[in-house]
N, C-alpha and C. Protein backbone atom coordinates (compact mmCIF):
# COMPACT_ATOMS: atom_id res chain seq x y z
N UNK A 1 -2.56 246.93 178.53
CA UNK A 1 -2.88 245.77 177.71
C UNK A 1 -4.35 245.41 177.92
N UNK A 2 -5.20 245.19 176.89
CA UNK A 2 -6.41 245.02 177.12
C UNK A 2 -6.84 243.38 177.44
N UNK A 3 -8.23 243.73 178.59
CA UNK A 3 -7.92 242.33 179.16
C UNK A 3 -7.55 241.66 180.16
N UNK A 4 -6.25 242.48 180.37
CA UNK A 4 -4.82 242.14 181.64
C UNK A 4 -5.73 242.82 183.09
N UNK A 5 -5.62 241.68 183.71
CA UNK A 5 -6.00 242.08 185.36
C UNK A 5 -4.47 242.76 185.82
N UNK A 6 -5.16 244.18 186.52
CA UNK A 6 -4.40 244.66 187.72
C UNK A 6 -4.00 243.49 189.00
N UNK A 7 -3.00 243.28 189.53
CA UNK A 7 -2.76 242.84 190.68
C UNK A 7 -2.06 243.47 191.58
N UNK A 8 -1.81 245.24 191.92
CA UNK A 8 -1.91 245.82 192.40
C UNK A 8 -0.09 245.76 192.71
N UNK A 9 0.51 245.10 191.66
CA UNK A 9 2.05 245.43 191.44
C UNK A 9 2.39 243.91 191.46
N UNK A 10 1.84 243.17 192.18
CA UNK A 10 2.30 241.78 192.71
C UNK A 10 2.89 241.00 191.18
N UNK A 11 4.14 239.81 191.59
CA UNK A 11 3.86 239.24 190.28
C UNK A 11 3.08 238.08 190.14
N UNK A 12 2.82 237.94 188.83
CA UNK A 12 1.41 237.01 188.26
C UNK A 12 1.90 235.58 188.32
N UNK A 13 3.63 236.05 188.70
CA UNK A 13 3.72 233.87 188.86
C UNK A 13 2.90 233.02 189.78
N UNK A 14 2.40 232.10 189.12
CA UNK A 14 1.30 231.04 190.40
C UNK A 14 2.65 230.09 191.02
N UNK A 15 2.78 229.85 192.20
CA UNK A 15 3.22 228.69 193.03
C UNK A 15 2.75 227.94 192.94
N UNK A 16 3.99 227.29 192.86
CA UNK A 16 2.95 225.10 193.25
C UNK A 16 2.70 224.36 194.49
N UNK A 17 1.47 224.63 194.29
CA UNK A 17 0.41 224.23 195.55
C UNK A 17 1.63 223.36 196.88
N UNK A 18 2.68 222.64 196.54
CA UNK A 18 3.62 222.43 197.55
C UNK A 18 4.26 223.67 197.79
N UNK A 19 4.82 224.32 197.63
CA UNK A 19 5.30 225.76 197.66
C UNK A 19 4.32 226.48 198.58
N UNK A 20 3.31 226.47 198.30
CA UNK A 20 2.11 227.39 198.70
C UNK A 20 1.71 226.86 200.38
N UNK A 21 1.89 225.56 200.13
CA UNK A 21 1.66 224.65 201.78
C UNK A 21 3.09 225.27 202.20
N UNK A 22 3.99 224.95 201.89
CA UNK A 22 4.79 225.40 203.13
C UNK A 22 5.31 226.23 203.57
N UNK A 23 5.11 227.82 202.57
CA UNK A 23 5.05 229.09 203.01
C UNK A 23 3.60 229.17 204.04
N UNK A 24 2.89 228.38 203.95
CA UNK A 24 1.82 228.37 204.84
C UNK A 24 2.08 228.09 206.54
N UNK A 25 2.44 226.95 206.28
CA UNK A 25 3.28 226.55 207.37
C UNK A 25 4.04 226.57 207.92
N UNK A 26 4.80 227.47 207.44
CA UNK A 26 6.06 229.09 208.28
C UNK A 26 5.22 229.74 208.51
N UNK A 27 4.13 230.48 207.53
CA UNK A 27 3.35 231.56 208.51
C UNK A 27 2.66 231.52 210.04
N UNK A 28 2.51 230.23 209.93
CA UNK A 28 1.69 229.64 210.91
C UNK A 28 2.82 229.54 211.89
N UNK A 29 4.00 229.04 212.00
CA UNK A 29 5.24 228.78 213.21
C UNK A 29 5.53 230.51 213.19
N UNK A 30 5.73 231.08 212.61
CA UNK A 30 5.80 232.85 212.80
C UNK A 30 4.97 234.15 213.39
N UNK A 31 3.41 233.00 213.59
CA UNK A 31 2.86 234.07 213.80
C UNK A 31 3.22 234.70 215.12
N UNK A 32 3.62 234.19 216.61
CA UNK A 32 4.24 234.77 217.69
C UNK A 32 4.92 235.91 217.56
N UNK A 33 5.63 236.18 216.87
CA UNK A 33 6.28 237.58 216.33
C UNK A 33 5.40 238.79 215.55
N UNK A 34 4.24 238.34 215.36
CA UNK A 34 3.72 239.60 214.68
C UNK A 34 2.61 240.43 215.86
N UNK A 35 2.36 241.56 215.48
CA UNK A 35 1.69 242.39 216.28
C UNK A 35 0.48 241.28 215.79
N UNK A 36 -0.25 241.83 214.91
CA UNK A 36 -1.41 240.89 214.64
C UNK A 36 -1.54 239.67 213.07
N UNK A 37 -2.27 239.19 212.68
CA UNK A 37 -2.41 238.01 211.75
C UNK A 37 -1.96 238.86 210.51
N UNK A 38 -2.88 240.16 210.37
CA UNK A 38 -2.86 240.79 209.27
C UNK A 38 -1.67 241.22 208.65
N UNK A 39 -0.60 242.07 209.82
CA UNK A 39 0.24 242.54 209.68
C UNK A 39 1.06 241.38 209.12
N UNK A 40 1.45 240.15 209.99
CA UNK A 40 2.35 238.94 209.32
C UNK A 40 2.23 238.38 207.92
N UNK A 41 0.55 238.60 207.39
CA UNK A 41 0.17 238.59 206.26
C UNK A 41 1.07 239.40 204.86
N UNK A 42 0.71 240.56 205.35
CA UNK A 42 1.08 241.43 204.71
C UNK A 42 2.79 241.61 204.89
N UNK A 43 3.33 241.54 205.89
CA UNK A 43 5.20 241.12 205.67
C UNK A 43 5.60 239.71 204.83
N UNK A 44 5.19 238.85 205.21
CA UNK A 44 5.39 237.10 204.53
C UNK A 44 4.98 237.61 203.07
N UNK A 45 3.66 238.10 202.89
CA UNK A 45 3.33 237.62 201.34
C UNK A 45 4.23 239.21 200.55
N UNK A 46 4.80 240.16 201.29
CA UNK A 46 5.67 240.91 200.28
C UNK A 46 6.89 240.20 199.93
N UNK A 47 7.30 239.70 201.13
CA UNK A 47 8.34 238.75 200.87
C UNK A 47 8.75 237.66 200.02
N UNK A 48 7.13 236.94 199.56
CA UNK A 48 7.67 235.69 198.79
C UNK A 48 6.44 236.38 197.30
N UNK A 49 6.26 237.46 197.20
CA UNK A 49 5.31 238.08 195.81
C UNK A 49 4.13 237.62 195.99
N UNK A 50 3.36 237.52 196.92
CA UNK A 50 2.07 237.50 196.45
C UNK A 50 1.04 238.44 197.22
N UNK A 51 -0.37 238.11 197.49
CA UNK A 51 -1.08 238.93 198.47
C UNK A 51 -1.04 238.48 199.77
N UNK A 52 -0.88 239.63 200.31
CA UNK A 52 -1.65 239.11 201.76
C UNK A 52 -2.96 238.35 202.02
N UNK A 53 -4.11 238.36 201.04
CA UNK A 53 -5.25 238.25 200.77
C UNK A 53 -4.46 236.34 200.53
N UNK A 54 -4.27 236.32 199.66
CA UNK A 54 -3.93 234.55 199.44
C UNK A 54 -3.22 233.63 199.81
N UNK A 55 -2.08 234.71 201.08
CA UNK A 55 -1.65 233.84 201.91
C UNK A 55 -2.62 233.61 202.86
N UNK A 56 -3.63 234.14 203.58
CA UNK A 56 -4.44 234.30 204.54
C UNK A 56 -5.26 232.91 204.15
N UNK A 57 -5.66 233.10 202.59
CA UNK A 57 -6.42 231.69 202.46
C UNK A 57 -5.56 230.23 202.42
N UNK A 58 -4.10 230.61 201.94
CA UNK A 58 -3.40 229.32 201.79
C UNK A 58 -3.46 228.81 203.86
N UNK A 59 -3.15 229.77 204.03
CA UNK A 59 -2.81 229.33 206.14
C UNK A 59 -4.27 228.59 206.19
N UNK A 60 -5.16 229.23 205.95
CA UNK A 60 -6.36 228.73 206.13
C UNK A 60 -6.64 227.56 205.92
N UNK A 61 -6.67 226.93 204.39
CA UNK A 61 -6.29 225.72 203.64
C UNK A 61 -5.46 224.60 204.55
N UNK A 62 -4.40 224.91 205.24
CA UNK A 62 -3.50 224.42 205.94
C UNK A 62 -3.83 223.80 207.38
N UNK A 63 -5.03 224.98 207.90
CA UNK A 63 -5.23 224.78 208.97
C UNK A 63 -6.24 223.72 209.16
N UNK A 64 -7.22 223.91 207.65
CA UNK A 64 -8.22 223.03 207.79
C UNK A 64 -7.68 221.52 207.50
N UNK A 65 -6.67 221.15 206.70
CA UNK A 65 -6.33 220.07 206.53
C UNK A 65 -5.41 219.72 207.98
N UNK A 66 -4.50 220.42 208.68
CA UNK A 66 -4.13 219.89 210.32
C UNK A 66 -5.45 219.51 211.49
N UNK A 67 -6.57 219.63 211.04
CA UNK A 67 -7.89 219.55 211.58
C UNK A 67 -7.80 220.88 212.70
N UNK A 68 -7.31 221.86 212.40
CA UNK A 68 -7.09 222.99 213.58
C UNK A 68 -8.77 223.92 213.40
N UNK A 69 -9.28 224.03 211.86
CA UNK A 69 -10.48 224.46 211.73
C UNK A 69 -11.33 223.87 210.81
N UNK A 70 -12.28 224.12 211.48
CA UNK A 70 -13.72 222.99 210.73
C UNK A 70 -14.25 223.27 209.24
N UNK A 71 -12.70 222.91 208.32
CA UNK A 71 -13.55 223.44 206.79
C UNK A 71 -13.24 221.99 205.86
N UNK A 72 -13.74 221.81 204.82
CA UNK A 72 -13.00 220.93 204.09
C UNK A 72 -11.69 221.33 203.44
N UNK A 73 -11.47 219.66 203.58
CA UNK A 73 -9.69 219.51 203.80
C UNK A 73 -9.67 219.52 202.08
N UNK A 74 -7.96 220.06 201.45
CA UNK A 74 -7.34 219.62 200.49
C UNK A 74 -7.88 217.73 199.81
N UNK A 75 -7.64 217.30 200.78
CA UNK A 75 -8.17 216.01 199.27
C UNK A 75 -9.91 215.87 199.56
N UNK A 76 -10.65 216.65 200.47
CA UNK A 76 -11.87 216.39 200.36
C UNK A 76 -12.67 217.55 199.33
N UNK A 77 -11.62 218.56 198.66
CA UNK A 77 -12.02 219.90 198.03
C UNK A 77 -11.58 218.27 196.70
N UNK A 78 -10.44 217.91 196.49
CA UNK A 78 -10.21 217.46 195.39
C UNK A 78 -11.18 216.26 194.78
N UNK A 79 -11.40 215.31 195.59
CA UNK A 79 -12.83 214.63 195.54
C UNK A 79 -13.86 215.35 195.25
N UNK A 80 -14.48 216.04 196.01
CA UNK A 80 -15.51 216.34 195.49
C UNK A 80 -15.66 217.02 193.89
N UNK A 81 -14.13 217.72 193.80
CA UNK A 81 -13.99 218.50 192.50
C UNK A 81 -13.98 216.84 191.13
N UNK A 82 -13.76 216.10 191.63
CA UNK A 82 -13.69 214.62 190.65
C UNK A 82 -14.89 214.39 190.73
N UNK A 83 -15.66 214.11 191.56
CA UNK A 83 -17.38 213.46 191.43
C UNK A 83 -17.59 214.47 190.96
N UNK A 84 -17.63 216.32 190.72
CA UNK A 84 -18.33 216.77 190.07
C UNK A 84 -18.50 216.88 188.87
N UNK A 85 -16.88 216.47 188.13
CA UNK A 85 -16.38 215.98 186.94
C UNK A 85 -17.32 214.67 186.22
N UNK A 86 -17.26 213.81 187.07
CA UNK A 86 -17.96 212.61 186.63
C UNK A 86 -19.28 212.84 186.41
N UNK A 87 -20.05 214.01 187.01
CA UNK A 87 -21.59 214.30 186.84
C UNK A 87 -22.26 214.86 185.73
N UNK A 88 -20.80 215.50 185.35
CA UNK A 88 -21.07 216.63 184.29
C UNK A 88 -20.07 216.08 183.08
């Protein structure tokens, strides 16, 4: 189909961002069981259809909003995404 992104078999359904937090937050209580991050990556996200690649960022997302790492949090990504609205 012309146009159509490859996703390397995965399916194209998007989760809702609640969905997405709390497969996050099993990955995160699971990781003790995996050899390494990657590997748990790659078992969890065959499991619920997506990448390993976007669960890695959802945990991430997760972690930064538990204040576990120094990134901006979920409502400080959403703010800023509103003032940039209002600028433009």
């Amino acid at each position: 189909m012309p146009g159509a992104r490859s996703n390397g078999g995965q399916s194209s359904t998007r989760l809702p961002p609640e969905v997405r937090a709390r497969v996050a937050r099993m990955a995160l209580e699971l990781s003790e069981i995996y050899v390494s991050q990657w590997a748990e990556m790659s078992s969890i996200a065959s499991k619920i259809g997506c990448t390993a690649e976007s669960l890695r960022r959802w945990v991430r997302q997760v972690e930064d909003d538990q204040g576990q790492r120094t990134g901006a949090t979920t409502y400080d990504r959403a703010r800023l995404k509103a003032l940039e609205r209002e600028v433009h």
